[in-house]
C-alpha atoms as a PDB file:
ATOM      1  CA  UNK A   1      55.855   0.591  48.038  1.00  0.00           C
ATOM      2  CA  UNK A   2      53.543   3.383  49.458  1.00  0.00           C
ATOM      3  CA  UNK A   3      54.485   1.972  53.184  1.00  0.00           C
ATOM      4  CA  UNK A   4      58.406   2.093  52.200  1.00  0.00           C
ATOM      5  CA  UNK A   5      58.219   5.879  50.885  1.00  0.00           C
ATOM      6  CA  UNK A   6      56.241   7.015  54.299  1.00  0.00           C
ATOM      7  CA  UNK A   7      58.651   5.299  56.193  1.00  0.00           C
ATOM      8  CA  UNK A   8      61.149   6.986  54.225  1.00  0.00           C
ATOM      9  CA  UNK A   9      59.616  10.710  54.654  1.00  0.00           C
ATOM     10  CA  UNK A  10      59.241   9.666  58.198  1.00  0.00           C
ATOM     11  CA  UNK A  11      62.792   8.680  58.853  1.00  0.00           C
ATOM     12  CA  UNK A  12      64.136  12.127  56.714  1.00  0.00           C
ATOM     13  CA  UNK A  13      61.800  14.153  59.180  1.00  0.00           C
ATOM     14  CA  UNK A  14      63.387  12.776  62.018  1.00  0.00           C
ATOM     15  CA  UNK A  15      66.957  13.028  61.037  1.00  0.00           C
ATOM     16  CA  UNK A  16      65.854  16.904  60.154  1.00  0.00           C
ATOM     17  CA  UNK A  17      64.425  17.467  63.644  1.00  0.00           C
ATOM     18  CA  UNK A  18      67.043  16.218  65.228  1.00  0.00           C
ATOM     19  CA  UNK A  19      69.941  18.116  63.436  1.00  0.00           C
ATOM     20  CA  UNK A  20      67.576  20.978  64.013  1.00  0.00           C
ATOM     21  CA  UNK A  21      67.225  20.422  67.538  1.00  0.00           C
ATOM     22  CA  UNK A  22      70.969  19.693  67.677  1.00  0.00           C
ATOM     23  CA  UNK A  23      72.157  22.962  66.370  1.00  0.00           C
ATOM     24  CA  UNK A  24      69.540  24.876  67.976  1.00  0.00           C
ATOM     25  CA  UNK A  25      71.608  23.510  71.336  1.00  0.00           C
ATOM     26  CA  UNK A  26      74.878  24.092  69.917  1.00  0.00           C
ATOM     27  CA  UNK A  27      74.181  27.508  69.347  1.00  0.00           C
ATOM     28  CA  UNK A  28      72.966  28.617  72.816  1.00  0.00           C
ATOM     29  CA  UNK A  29      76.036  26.463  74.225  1.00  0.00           C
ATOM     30  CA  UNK A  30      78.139  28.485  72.412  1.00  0.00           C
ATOM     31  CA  UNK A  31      76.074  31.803  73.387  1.00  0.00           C
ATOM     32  CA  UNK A  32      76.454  30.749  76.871  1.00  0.00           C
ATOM     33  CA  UNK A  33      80.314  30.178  76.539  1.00  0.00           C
ATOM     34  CA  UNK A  34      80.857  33.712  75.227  1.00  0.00           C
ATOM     35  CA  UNK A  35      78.864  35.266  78.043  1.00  0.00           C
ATOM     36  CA  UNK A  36      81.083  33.492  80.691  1.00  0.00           C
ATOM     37  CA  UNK A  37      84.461  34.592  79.157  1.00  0.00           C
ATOM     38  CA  UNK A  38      82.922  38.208  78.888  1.00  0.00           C
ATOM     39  CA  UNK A  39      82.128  37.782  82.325  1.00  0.00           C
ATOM     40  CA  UNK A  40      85.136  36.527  83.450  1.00  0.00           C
ATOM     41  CA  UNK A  41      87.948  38.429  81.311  1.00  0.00           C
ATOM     42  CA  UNK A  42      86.404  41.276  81.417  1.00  0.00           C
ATOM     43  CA  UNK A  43      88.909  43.314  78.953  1.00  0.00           C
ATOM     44  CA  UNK A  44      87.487  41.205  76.594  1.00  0.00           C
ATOM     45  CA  UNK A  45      85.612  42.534  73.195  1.00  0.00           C
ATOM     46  CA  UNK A  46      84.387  41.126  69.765  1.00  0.00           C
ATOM     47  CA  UNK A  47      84.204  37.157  71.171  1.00  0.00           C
ATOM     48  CA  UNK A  48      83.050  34.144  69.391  1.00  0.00           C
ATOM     49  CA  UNK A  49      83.199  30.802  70.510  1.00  0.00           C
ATOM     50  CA  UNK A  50      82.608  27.732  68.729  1.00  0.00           C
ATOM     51  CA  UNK A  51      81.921  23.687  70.080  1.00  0.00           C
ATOM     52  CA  UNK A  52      82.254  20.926  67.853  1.00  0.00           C
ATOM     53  CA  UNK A  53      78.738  19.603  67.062  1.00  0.00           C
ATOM     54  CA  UNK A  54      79.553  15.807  66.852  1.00  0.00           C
ATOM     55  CA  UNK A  55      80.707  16.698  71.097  1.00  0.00           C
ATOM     56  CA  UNK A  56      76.647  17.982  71.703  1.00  0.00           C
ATOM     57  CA  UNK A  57      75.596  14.324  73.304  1.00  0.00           C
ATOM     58  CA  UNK A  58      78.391  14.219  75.439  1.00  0.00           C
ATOM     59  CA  UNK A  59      78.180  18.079  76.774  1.00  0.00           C
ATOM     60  CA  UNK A  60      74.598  17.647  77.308  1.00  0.00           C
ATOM     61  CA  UNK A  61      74.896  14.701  79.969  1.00  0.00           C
ATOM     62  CA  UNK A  62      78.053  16.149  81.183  1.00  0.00           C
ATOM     63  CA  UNK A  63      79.374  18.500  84.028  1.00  0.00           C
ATOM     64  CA  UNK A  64      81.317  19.889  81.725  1.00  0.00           C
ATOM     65  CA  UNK A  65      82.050  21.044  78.308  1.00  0.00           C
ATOM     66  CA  UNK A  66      84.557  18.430  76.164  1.00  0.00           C
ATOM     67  CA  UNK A  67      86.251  21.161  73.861  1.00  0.00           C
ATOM     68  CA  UNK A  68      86.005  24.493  72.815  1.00  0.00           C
ATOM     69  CA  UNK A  69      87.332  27.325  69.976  1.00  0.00           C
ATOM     70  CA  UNK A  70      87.444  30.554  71.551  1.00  0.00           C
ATOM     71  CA  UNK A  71      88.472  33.949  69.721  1.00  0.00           C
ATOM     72  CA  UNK A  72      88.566  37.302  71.333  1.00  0.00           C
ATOM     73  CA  UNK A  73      89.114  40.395  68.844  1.00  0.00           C
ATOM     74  CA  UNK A  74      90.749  42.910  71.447  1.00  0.00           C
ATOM     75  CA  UNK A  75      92.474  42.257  74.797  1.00  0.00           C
ATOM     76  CA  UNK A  76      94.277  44.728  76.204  1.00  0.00           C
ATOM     77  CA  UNK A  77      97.031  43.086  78.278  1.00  0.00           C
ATOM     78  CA  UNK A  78      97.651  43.904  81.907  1.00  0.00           C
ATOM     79  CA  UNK A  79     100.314  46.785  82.338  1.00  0.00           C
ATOM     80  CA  UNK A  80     100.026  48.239  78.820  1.00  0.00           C
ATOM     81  CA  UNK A  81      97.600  49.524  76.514  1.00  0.00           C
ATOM     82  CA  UNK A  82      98.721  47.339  74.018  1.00  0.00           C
ATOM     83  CA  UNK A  83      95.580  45.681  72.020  1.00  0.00           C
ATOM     84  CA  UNK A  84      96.065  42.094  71.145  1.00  0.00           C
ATOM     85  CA  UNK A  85      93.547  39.387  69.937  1.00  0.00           C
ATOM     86  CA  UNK A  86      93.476  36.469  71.284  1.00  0.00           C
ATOM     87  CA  UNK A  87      92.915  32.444  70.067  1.00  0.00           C
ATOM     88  CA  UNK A  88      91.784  30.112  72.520  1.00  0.00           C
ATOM     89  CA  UNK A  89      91.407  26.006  72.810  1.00  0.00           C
ATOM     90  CA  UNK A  90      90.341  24.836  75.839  1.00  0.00           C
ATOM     91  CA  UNK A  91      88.993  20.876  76.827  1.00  0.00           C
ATOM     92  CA  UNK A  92      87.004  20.132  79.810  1.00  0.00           C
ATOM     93  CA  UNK A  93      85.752  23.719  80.880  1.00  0.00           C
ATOM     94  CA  UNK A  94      83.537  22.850  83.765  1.00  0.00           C
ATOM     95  CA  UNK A  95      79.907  23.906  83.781  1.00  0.00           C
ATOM     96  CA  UNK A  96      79.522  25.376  87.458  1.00  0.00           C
ATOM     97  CA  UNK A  97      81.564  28.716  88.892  1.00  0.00           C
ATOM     98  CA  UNK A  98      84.104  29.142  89.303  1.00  0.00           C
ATOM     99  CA  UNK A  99      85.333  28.211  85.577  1.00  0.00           C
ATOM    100  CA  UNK A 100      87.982  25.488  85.801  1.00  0.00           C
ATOM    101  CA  UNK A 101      89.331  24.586  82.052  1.00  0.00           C
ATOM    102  CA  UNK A 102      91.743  21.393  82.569  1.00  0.00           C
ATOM    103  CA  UNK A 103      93.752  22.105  79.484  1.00  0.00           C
ATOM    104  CA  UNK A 104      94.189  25.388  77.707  1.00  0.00           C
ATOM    105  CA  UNK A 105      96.480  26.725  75.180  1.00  0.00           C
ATOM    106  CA  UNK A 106      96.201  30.258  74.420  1.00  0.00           C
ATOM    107  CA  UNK A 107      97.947  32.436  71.967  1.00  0.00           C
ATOM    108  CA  UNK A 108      97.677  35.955  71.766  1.00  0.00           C
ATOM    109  CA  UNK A 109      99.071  37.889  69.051  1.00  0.00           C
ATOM    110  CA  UNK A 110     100.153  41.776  69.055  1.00  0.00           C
ATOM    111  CA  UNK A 111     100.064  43.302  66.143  1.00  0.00           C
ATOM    112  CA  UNK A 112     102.362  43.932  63.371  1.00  0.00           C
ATOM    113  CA  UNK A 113     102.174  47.792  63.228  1.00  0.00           C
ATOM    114  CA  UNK A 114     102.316  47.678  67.265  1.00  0.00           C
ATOM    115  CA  UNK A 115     105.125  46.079  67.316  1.00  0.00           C
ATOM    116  CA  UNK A 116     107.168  48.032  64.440  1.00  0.00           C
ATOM    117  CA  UNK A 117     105.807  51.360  66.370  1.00  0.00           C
ATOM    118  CA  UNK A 118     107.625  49.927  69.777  1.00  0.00           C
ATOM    119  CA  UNK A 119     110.513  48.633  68.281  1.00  0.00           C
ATOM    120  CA  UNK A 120     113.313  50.531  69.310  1.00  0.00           C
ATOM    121  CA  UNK A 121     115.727  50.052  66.064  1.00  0.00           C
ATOM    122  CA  UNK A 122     115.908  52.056  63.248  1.00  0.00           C
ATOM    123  CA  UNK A 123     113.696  51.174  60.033  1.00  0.00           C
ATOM    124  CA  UNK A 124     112.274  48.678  61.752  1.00  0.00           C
ATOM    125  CA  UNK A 125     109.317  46.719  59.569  1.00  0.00           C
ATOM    126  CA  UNK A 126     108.751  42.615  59.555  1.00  0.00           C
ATOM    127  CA  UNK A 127     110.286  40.561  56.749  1.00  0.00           C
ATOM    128  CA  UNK A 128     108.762  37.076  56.505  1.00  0.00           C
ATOM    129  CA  UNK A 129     109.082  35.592  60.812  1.00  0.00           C
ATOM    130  CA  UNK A 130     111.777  38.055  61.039  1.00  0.00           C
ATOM    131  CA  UNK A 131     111.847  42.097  62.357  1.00  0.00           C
ATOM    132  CA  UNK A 132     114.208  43.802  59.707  1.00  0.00           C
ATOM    133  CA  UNK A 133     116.515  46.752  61.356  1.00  0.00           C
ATOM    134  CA  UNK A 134     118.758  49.431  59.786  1.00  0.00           C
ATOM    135  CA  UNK A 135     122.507  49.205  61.047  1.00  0.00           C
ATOM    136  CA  UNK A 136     126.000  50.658  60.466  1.00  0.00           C
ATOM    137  CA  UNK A 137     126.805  54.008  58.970  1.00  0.00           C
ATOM    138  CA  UNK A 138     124.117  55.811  57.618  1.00  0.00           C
ATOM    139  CA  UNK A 139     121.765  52.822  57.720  1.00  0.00           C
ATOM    140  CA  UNK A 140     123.478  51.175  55.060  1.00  0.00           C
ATOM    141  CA  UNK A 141     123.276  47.500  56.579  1.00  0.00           C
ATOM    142  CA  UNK A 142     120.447  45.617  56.823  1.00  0.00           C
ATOM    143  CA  UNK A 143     119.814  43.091  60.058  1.00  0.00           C
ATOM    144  CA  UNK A 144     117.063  40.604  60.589  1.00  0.00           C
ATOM    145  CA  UNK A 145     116.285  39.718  64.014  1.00  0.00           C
ATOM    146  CA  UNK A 146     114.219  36.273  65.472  1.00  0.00           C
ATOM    147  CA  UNK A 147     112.327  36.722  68.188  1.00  0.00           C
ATOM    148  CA  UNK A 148     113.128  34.290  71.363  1.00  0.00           C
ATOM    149  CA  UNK A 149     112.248  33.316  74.459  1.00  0.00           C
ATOM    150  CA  UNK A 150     113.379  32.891  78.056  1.00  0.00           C
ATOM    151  CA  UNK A 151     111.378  31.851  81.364  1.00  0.00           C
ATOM    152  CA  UNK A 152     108.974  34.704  81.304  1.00  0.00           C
ATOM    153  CA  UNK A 153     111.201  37.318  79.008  1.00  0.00           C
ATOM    154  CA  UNK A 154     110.643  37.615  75.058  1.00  0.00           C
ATOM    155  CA  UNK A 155     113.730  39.485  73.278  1.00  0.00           C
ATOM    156  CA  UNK A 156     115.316  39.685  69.652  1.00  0.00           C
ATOM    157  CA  UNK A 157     118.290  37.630  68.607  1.00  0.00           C
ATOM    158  CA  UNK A 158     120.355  38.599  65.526  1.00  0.00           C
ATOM    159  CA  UNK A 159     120.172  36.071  62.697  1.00  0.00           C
ATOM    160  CA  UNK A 160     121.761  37.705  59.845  1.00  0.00           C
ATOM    161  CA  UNK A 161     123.396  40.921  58.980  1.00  0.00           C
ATOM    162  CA  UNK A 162     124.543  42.538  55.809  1.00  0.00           C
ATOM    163  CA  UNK A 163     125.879  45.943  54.540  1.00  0.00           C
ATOM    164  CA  UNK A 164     125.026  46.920  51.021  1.00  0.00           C
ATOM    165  CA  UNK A 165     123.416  43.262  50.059  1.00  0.00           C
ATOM    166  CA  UNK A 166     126.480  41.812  50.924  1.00  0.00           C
ATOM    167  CA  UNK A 167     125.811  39.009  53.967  1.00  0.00           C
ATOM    168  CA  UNK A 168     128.357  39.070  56.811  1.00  0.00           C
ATOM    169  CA  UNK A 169     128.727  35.593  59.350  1.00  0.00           C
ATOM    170  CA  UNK A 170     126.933  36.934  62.507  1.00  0.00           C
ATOM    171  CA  UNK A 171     130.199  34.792  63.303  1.00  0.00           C
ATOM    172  CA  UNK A 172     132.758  37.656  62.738  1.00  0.00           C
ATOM    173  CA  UNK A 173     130.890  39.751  64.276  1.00  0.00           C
ATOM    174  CA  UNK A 174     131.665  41.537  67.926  1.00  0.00           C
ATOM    175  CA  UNK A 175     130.654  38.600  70.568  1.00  0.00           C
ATOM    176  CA  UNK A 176     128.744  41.229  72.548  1.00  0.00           C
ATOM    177  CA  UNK A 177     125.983  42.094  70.134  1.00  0.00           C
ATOM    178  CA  UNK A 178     124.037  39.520  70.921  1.00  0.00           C
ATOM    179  CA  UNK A 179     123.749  40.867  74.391  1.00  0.00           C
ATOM    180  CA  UNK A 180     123.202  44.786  72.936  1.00  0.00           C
ATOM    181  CA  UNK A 181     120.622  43.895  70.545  1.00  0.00           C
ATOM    182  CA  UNK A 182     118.864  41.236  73.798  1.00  0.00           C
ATOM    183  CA  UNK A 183     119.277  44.114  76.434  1.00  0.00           C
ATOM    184  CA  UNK A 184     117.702  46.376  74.358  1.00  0.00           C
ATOM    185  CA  UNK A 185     114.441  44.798  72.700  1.00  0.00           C
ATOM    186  CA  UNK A 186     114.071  42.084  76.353  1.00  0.00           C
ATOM    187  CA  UNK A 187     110.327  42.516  77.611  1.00  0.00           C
ATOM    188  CA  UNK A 188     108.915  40.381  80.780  1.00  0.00           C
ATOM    189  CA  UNK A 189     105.771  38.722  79.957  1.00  0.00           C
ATOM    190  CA  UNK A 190     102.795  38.652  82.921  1.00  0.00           C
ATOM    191  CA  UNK A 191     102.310  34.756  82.964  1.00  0.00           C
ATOM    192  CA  UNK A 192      99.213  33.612  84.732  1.00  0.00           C
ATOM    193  CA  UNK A 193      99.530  31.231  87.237  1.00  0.00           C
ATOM    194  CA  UNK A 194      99.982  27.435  86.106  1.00  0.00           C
ATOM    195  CA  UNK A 195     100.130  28.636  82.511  1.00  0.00           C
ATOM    196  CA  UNK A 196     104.138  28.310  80.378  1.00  0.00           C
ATOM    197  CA  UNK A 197     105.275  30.574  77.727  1.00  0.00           C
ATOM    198  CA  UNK A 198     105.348  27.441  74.781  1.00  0.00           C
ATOM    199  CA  UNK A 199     106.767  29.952  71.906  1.00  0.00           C
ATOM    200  CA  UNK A 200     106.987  33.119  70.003  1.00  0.00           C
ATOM    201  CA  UNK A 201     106.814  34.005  66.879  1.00  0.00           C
ATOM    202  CA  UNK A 202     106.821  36.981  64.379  1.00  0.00           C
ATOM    203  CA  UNK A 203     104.645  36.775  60.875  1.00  0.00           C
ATOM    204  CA  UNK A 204     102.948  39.870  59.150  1.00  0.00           C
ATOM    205  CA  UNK A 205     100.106  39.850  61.409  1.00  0.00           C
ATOM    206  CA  UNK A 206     102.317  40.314  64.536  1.00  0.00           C
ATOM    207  CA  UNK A 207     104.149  38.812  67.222  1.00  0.00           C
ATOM    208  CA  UNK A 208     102.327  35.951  68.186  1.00  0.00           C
ATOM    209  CA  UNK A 209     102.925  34.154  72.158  1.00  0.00           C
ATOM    210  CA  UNK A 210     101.545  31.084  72.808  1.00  0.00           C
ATOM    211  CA  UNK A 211     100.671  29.606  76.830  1.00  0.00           C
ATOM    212  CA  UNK A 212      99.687  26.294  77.769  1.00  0.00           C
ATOM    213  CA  UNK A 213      98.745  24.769  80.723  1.00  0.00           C
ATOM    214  CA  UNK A 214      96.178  22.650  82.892  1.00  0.00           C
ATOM    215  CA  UNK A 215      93.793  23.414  85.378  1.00  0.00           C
ATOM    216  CA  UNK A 216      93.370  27.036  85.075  1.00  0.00           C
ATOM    217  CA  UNK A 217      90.465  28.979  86.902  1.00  0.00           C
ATOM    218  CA  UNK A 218      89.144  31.099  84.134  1.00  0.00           C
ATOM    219  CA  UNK A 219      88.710  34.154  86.534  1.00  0.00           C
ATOM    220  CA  UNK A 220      92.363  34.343  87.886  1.00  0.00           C
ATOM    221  CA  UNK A 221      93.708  34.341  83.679  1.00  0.00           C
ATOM    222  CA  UNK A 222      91.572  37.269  83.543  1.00  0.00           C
ATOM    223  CA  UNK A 223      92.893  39.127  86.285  1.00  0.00           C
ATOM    224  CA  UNK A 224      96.499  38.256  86.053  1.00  0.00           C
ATOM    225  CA  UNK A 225      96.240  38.155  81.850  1.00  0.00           C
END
């Protein structure tokens, strides 16, 4: 009985050590991770990276790194000064320099008041996934407009109208308002190289863009980002 508990205590200090030893590695993985995208996206502030722990055997033997959660607090993207943060999954991020990730998805999301401050319509604040607009006469109407996508150009489409809580069929209205409201709010995105504009959406945290794409040098998003 006294052999079977030692064993026991033995076994328990072993699993301990190693799930010590295992998230003492995880952590300066992830430490090491956080340094390279500072390094290499330099506009980059407020990141924290995170690696699946059950993945720790495999990263260890490997060249490279299986998976990983990045999440970057402010970005300011290329051309503006607009401040957006920034989500991050990549798989198979090599080790060595230059960084090569083989799939990454990345969504980066302006923020809400941002986006009501650049907006140019009238009354403009977000209702739901929709940007609500004054229209008609004295601002009496009420529009929501869905954000859409094109290539590498983001505009608003009209989804509903209505004047004094009464709706109106975006059917009967003038076919050219489409093209008014489009012209007006259209924006051309910067898309890094081997990287496609997946979606866009609009929620009370902002306007949110998501890229995807394979084999992306980590350097080149950074300088083209």
């Amino acid at each position: 009985m006294k052999r079977k508990h030692l064993a026991f205590i033995a076994t328990s200090s072993a699993f301990v050590l190693f799930g010590a030893g295992a998230l003492t590695t995880q952590a300066l993985m992830t430490s090491r991770i956080e340094k390279r995208i500072n390094t290499e996206l330099p506009k980059a502030s407020d990141i924290t990276a995170s690696v699946p722990l059950v993945d720790m055997p495999q990263n260890l033997t490997s060249d490279s790194i299986k998976s990983a959660e990045i999440n970057i607090g402010s970005y300011s993207l290329k051309g503006s000064k607009v401040e957006s943060s920034i989500a991050i999954s990549a798989n198979n991020i090599s080790k060595s320099k230059p960084t090569l990730v083989g799939s990454l998805n990345v969504t980066a999301t302006i923020p809400a008041a941002t986006i009501i401050k650049s907006a140019e319509f009238e009354n403009a604040e977000i209702v739901g996934n929709a940007l609500q607009v004054s229209v008609g006469a004295s601002g009496l109407g009420k529009a929501l407009l869905t954000p859409k996508f094109s290539n590498n150009a983001i505009y608003f489409q009209l989804q509903s109208i209505s004047i004094l809580g009464n709706p109106i069929p975006s059917s009967s209205l003038p076919a050219d308002i489409q093209n008014q409201i489009k012209s007006k709010s259209i924006r051309e995105l910067s898309v890094p190289k081997g990287l496609k504009l997946k979606s866009v959406s609009l929620s009370s945290k902002g306007l949110s863009v998501n890229l995807q794409g394979s084999n992306i040098q980590l350097g080149k998003l950074g300088s083209t980002l």
